[in-house]
Structures are given as structure tokens and as C-alpha cells.
Protein backbone atom coordinates (compact mmCIF):
# COMPACT_ATOMS: atom_id res chain seq x y z
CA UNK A 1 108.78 59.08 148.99
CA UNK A 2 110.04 58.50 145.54
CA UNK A 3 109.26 60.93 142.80
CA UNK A 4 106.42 60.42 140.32
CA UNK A 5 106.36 60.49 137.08
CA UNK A 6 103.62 61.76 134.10
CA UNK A 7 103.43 61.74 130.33
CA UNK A 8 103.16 64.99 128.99
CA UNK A 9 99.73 65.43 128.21
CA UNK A 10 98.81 64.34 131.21
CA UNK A 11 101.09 67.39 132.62
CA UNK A 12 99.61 69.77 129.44
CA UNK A 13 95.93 68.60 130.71
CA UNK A 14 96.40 69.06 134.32
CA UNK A 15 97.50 72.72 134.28
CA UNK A 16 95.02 73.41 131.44
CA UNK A 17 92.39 72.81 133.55
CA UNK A 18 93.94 74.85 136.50
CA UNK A 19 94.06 77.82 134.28
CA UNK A 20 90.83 77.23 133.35
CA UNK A 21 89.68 77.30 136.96
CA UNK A 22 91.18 80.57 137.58
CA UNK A 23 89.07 82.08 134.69
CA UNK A 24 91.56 82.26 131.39
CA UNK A 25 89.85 81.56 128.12
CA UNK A 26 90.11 77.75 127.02
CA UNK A 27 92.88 78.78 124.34
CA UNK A 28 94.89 81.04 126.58
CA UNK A 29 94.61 78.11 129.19
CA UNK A 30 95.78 75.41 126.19
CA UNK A 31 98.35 78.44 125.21
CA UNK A 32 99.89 78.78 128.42
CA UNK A 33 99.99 74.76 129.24
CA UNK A 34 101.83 73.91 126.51
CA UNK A 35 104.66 76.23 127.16
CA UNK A 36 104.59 75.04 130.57
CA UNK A 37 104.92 71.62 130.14
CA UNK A 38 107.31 72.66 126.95
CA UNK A 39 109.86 73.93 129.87
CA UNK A 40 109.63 70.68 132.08
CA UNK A 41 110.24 68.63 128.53
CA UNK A 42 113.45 70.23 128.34
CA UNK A 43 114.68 69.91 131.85
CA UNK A 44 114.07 73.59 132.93
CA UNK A 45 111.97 72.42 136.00
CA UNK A 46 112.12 75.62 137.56
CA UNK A 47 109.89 77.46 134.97
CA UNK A 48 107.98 74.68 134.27
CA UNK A 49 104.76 73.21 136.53
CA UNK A 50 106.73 73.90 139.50
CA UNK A 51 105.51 77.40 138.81
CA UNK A 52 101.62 76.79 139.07
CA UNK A 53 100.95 77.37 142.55
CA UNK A 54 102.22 80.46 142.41
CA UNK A 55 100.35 81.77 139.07
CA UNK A 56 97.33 80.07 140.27
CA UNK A 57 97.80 82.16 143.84
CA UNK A 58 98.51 85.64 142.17
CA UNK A 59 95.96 85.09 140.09
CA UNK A 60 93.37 84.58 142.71
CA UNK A 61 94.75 87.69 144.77
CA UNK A 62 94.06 90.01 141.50
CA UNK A 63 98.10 89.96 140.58
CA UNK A 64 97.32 88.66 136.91
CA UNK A 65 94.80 89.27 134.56
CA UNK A 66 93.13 86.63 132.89
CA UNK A 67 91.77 88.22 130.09
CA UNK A 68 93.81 90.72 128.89
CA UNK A 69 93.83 93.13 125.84
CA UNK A 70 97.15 92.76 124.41
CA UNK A 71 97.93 95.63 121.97
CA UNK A 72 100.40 97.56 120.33
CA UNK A 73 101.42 100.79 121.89
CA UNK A 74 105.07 101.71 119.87
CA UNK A 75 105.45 100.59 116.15
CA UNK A 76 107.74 101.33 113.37
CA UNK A 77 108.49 98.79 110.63
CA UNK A 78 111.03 96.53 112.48
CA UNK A 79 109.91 97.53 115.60
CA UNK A 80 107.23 97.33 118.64
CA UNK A 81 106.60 97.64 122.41
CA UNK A 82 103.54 95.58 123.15
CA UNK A 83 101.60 96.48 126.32
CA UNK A 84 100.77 92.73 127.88
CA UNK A 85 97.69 93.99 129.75
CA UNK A 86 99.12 92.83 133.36
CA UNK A 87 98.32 89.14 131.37
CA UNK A 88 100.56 85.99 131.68
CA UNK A 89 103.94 86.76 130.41
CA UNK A 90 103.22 82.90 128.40
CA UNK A 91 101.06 84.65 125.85
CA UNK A 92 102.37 87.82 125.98
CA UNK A 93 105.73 86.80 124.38
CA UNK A 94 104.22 84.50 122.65
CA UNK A 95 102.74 87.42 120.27
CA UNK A 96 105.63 89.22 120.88
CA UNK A 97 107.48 86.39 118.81
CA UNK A 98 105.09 86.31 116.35
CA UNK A 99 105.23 89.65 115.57
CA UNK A 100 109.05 90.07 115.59
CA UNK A 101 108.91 86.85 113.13
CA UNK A 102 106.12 88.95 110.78
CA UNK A 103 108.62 91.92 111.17
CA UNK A 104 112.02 90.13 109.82
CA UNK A 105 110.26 88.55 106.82
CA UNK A 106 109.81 92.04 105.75
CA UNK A 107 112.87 94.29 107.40
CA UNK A 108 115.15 91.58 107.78
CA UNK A 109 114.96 91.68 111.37
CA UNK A 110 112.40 92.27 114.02
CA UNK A 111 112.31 93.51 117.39
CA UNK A 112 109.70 93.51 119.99
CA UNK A 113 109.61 94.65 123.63
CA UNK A 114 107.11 94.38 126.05
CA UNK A 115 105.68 96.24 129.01
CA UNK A 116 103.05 95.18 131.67
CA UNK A 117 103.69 91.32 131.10
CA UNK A 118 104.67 89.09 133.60
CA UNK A 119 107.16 86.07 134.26
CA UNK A 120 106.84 83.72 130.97
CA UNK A 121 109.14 80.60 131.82
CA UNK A 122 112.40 79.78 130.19
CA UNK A 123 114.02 82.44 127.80
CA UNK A 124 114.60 79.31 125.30
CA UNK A 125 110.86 78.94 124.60
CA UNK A 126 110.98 82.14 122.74
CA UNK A 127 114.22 82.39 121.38
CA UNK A 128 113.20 79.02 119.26
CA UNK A 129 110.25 79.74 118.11
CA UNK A 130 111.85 82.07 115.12
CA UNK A 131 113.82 78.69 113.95
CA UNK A 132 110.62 76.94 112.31
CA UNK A 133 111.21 80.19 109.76
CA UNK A 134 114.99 79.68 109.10
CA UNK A 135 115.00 82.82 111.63
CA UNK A 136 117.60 83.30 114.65
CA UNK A 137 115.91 83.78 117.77
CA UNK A 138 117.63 86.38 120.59
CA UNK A 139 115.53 87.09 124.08
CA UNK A 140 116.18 89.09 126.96
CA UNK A 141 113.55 90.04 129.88
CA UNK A 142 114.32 91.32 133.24
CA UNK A 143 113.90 89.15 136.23
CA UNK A 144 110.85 88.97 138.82
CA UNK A 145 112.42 89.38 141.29
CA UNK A 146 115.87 91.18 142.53
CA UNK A 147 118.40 88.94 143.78
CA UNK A 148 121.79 90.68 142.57
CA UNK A 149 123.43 93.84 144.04
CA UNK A 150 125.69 95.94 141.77
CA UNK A 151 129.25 94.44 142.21
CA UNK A 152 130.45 95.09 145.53
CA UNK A 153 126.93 96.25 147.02
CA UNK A 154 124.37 95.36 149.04
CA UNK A 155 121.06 96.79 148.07
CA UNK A 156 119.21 94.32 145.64
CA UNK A 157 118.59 96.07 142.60
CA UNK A 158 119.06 93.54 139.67
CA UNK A 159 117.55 90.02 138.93
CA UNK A 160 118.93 87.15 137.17
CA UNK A 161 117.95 88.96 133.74
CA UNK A 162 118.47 86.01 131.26
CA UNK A 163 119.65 86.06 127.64
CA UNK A 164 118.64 83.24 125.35
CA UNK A 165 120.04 82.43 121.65
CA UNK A 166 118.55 79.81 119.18
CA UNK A 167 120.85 79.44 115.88
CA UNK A 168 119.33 77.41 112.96
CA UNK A 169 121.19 74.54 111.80
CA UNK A 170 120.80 71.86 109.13
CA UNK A 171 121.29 68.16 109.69
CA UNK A 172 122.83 69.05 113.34
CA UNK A 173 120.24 70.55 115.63
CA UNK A 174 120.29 73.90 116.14
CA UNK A 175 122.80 75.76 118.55
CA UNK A 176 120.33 77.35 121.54
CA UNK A 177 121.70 78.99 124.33
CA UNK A 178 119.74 79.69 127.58
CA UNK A 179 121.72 81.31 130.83
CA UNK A 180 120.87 83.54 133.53
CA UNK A 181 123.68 86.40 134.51
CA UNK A 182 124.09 84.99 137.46
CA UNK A 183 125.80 82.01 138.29
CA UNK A 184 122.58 79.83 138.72
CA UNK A 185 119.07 80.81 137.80
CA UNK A 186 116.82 81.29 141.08
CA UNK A 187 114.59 79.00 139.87
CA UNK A 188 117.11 76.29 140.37
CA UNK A 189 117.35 77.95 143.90
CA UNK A 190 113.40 77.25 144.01
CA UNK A 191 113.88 73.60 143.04
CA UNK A 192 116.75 72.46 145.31
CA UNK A 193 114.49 73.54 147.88
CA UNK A 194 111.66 71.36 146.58
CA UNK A 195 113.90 68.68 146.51
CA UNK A 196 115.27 69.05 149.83
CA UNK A 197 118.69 69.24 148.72
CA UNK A 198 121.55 71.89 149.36
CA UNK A 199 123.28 74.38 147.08
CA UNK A 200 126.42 74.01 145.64
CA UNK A 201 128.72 76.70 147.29
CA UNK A 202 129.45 78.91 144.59
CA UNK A 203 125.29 80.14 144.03
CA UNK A 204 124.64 82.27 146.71
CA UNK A 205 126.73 84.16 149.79
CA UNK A 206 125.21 85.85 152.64
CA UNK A 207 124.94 89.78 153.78
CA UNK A 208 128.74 88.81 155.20
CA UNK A 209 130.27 86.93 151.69
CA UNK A 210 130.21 84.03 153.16
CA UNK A 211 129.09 80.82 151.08
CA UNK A 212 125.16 80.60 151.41
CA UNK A 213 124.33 76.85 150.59
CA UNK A 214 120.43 76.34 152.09
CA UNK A 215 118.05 77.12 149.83
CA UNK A 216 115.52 77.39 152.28
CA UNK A 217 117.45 80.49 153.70
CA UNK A 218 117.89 82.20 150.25
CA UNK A 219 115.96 85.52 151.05
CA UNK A 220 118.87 86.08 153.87
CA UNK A 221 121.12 86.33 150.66
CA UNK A 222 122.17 86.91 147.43
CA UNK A 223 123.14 85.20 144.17
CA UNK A 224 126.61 85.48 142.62
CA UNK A 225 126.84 87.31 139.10
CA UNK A 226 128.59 85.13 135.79
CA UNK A 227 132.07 84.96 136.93
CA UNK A 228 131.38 84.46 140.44
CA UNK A 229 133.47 86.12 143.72
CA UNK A 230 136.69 86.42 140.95
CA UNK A 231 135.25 88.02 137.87
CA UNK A 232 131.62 88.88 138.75
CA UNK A 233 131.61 92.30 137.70
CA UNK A 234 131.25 90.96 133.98
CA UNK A 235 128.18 89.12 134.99
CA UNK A 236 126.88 92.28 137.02
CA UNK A 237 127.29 94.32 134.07
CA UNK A 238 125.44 91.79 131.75
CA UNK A 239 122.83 91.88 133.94
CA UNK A 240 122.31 95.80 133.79
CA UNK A 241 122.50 96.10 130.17
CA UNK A 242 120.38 93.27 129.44
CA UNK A 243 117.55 94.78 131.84
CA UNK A 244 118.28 98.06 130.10
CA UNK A 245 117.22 96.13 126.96
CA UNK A 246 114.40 93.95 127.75
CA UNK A 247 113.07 96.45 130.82
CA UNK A 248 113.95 100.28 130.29
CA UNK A 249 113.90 100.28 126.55
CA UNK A 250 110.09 99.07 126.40
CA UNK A 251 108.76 101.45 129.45
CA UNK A 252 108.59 98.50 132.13
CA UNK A 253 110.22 97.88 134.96
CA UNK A 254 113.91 97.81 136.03
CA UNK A 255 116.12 98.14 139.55
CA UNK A 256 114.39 99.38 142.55
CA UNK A 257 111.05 99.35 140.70
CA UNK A 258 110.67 95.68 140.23
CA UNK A 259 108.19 93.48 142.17
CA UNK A 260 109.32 90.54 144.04
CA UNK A 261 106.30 87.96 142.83
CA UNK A 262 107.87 85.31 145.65
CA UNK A 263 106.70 87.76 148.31
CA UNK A 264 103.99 89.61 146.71
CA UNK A 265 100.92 88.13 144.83
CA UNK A 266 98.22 90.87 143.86
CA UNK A 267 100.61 93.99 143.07
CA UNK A 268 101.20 94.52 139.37
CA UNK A 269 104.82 93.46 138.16
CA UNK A 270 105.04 95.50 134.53
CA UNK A 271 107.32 92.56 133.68
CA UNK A 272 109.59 93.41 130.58
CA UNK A 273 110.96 91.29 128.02
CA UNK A 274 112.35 91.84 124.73
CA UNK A 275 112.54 89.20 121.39
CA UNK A 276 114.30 89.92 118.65
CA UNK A 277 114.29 87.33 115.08
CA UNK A 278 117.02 87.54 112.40
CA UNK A 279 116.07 86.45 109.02
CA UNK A 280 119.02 84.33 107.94
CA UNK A 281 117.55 85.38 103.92
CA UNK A 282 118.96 88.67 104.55
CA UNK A 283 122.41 87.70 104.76
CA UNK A 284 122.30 85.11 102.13
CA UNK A 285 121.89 81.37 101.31
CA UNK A 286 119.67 79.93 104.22
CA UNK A 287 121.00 76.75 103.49
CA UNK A 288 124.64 77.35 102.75
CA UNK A 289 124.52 79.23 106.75
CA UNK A 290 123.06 76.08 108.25
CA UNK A 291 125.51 73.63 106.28
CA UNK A 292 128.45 76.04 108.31
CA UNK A 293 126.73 75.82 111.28
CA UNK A 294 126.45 71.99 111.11
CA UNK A 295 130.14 71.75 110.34
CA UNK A 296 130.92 73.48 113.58
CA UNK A 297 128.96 72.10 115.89
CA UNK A 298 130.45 68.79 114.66
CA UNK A 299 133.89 69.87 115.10
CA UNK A 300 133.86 71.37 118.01
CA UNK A 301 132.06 67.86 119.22
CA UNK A 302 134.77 66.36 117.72
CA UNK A 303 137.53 68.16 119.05
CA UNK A 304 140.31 66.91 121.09
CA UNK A 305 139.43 66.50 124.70
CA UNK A 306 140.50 67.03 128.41
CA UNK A 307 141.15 63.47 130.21
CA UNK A 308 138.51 62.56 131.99
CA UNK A 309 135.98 64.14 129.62
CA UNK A 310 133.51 61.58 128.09
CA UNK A 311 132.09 64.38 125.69
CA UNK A 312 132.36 67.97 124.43
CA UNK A 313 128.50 69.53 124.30
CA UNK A 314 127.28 71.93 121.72
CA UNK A 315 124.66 74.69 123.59
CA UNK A 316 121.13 73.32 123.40
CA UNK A 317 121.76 69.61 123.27
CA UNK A 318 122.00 68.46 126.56
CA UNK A 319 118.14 70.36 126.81
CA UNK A 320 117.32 68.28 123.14
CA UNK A 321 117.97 64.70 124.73
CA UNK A 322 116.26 65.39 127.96
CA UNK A 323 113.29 66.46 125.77
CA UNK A 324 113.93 63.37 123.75
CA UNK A 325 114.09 60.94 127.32
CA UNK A 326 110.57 62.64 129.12
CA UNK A 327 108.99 62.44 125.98
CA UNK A 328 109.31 58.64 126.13
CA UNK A 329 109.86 58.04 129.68
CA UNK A 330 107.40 60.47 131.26
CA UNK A 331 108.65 63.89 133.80
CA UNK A 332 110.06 63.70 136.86
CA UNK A 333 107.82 65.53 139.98
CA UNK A 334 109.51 65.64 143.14
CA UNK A 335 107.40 64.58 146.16
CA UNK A 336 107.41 68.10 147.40
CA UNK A 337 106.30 69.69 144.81
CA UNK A 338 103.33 66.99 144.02
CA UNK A 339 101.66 67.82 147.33
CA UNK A 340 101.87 71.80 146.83
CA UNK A 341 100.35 70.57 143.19
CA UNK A 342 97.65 68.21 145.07
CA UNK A 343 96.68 71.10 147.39
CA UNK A 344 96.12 73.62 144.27
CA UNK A 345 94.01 70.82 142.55
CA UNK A 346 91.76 70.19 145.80
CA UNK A 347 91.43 73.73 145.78
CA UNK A 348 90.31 74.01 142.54
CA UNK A 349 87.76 70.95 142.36
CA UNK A 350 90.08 69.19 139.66
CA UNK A 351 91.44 65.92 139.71
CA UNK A 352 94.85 65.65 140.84
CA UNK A 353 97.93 65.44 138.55
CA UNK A 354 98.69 62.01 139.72
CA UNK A 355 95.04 60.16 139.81
């Protein structure tokens, strides 16, 4: 069976009214679509509608709530830690951005963590949304799951804790950086096994350090840290500060205490995240910054390549013409993941995704 393809708001629509199904307001439902489908637009497929069945089931088993009072616990002028309200991590950052945005008009810069959220897609989604106010965008959150000993253990006690950048540029578009500390994001783990296709060695090794390359056996294993089997230690240490930053530093979870939400779908996760937005103002001519950043993601484009290497990419635009092709073209579901989106719409008396 060949993979199907839908416009986007078809996609948007579809998990709108799933949301809706499950009880969250009309605009939280809208809210929380349109990141969704924002994720599979870009090519992050493993944040993106993949990730409905399993909101829709914690939801149902009392692991989210759908109408949550989102509120300010910690404040200072540049500064916040929002309590999420065990809500979907989609609208709690999305306030959290809004606020650290609010927050760097005035102080220059503004920095928001959050506590009692819950997974919220790709770290990119938030990092960008300070660039429609000549703002740069950093994000940081701690993982849902632990899938990364400290370096040279065994005991899971770190997740793929991602970092995400977005730098404002002019005529170029801007420079946005999105990586897990680990070698591959376990969402990507998630969607080679949707697809039915293997790993690359490299992602994962078992209990032994041997190469682990079936994703359907991932839980027997563990991912590889940035730098893999030779230099992993950096990305292990990455990974701790970052959760330090996005988890510890806002009062929500970190190592041992974090919830696998693969495994476990009513148990509260106290997901934390962090945003921070840079007001380019505050360090001088907006535009003169995005005329230097322009000129250097055009020469290093334009730099002198390896053989064999049909192009040199600047961070964020392989993401910008996938965006570009499934806006036109339509997204890409994989036959696997279709039916497991079939069986949630049957469930929920909605018309399927496909129809």
C-alpha cells in the first residue's frame, strides 16, 4: 500500500475535530491543530499527526487535561515559570512564547519556563515564533521519555532534551536550528517503525553496545548521545544541562522522575520546557544585524565544496522547502500510520482523514 497524501487543512481539520472529541475548547482544539499540522509542513513527522493517537489515548485515560488553567506562578520583569495545568504542552508554550516575546520588548530579553506541561511537538515551532518581532528565538524542554544513560551507564535517566535556535534574517530566510542531543530524535525512532523500515546503525545499541537497528525492538535499548560511541560524552553532557534548564530550573521534572508517555497514559508527566526571545533592538540596528546575517548564510552557501557535494545547507532550509513542497503538493501519511489514524477516527464518530 502506497502512502496517501492530504492538503493541509484537510490535516488542520481532521485533528481539530479529534481534539474536539476528546473535550478541548474549539480554540484550544484549532490552537493545538495548527501546530500539529505546522510540524508535518516542515518535515518533522514525528511530532506532527503521527502523535494523535497517543494524545487522543492519554487523554481519554485522564493523562491530559483538557481545560486547563494556565497561570503564572514565578515572575520578575524578564522572567516567569508558568504552571501548564497538566494541559497540552501545544498551548502551554505557546503562551510561554508570548510572554517571553511581551518580556524582551521591555527588558531586552525574556525568559519563560514551564512546569506541569506536557510534550508540545518540535522545539522549532517555538523558537520561531519570536522572529515575526525581529526577536531571536532559543528553546529547550526535557524529553518524555528517558532513552539516554549518563556516558558509560546503563540506567536511563536522560531523554533526547532538544535545543532549538531561530535567527532573524533579511532577504535570506532566517537561520533555525532544531536537534535533539542525541544522535537521532526518538520520534524518528517512532516513524521508521511506522514505516516499516530499519535504523541506520549509528541510532541506537543494545544493553551489550552492540548496534541496535529495529525500531520495533527500541525499548530493549538505548539511543546514542551527539557524538556517538567516539565523542558522546559531549552530547551526554548537553543533554544534562539542557534538562537542568528547561526541567530543574522551572520546578518540573528531570532524570529518574520523568514519565515515559510511550508506556504510560493517565499518570501526570510535569513536562518542562523553557523559551527564551532576544530582542535584536537591544543590541542595535535590527536591520543592519539581518543584512550580516544574510551575507553569511550566502557565503557559507557559496563556499567552496567537497567533491561529490551538490550543495552546502544553511540550518533551517532544508525544513523551509519541504514546507514550501507539502504546501503545494499535499503531506505524506504512511500506510501504517493512516490505519492507527482510521481506528482513532472510528472511535471518535468523525470522518476519517482520508474520506
Amino acid at each position: 500500500m502506497s502512502e496517501t497524501t492530504v492538503n493541509s487543512a484537510r490535516l488542520k481539520d481532521f485533528i481539530r475535530q479529534a481534539f474536539i472529541a476528546v473535550g478541548l475548547p474549539d480554540a484550544d482544539a484549532a490552537t493545538v491543530a495548527g501546530l500539529m499540522t505546522a510540524a508535518d509542513l516542515q518535515g518533522s513527522e514525528g511530532h506532527g499527526v503521527s502523535r494523535l493517537p497517543q494524545y487522543v489515548r492519554r487523554i481519554r485515560a485522564g493523562g491530559v487535561n483538557v481545560r486547563p488553567n494556565i497561570r503564572v506562578v514565578h515572575e520578575h520583569a524578564a522572567t516567569a515559570v508558568l504552571n501548564g495545568d497538566n494541559g497540552m504542552g501545544h498551548l502551554v508554550m505557546k503562551r510561554a512564547a508570548e510572554m517571553a516575546v511581551e518580556k524582551a520588548r521591555v527588558t531586552g530579553i525574556g525568559w519563560v519556563n514551564s512546569q506541569l506541561s506536557n510534550h508540545a511537538g518540535p522545539a522549532s515551532l517555538y523558537a520561531t515564533m519570536p522572529l515575526a518581532h525581529d526577536m531571536i528565538g532559543l528553546y529547550f524542554a526535557v524529553g518524555n521519555a528517558n532513552h539516554l544513560p549518563p556516558w558509560g551507564g546503563l540506567d536511563m535517566l536522560l531523554s533526547t532534551n532538544p535545543i532549538a535556535a531561530a535567527i532573524p534574517a533579511g532577504e535570506e530566510n532566517p537561520v533555525v536550528l532544531d536537534m535533539a542531543t542525541t544522535v537521532a530524535a526518538y520520534g524518528k525512532v517512532k516513524t521508521k517503525a511506522l514505516r516499516g523500515e530499519a535504523m541506520p546503525e549509528g541510532w541506537m545499541i543494545d544493553r551489550e553496545g552492540k548496534p541496535l537497528t529495529d525500531p520495533k525492538r527500541a525499548d530493549e535499548g538505548m539511543l546514542l548521545p551527539l557524538g556517538g560511541m567516539e565523542a558522546g560524552y559531549k552530547g551526554y553532557g548537553l543533554a544534562m544541562i539542557i534538562g537542568l534548564l528547561a526541567g530543574t530550573l522551572g520546578g518540573a521534572a528531570m532524570g529518574r522522575d520523568v514519565i515515559d508517555f510511550n508506556h504510560d497514559d493517565d499518570s501526570v508527566t510535569n513536562t518542562g520546557q523553557a523559551i527564551a526571545a532576544i530582542n535584536l533592538a537591544a543590541f542595535g540596528d535590527v536591520a543592519t544585524f539581518k543584512r550580516s546575517v544574510d551575507a553569511l548564510a550566502r557565503d557559507f552557501r557559496n563556499s567552496q565544496r567537497m567533491p561529490g557535494v551538490d550543495r552546502i545547507w544553511v540550518p533551517g532550509e532544508r525544513s523551509h522547502e519541504t514546507r514550501l513542497k507539502r504546501t503545494t503538493h499535499g503531506i505524506p501519511i504512511a500506510p501504517a500510520l493512516l490505519r492507527g489514524l482510521d481506528q482513532v477516527a472510528d472511535d471518535l464518530g468523525i470522518t476519517r482523514l482520508a474520506n
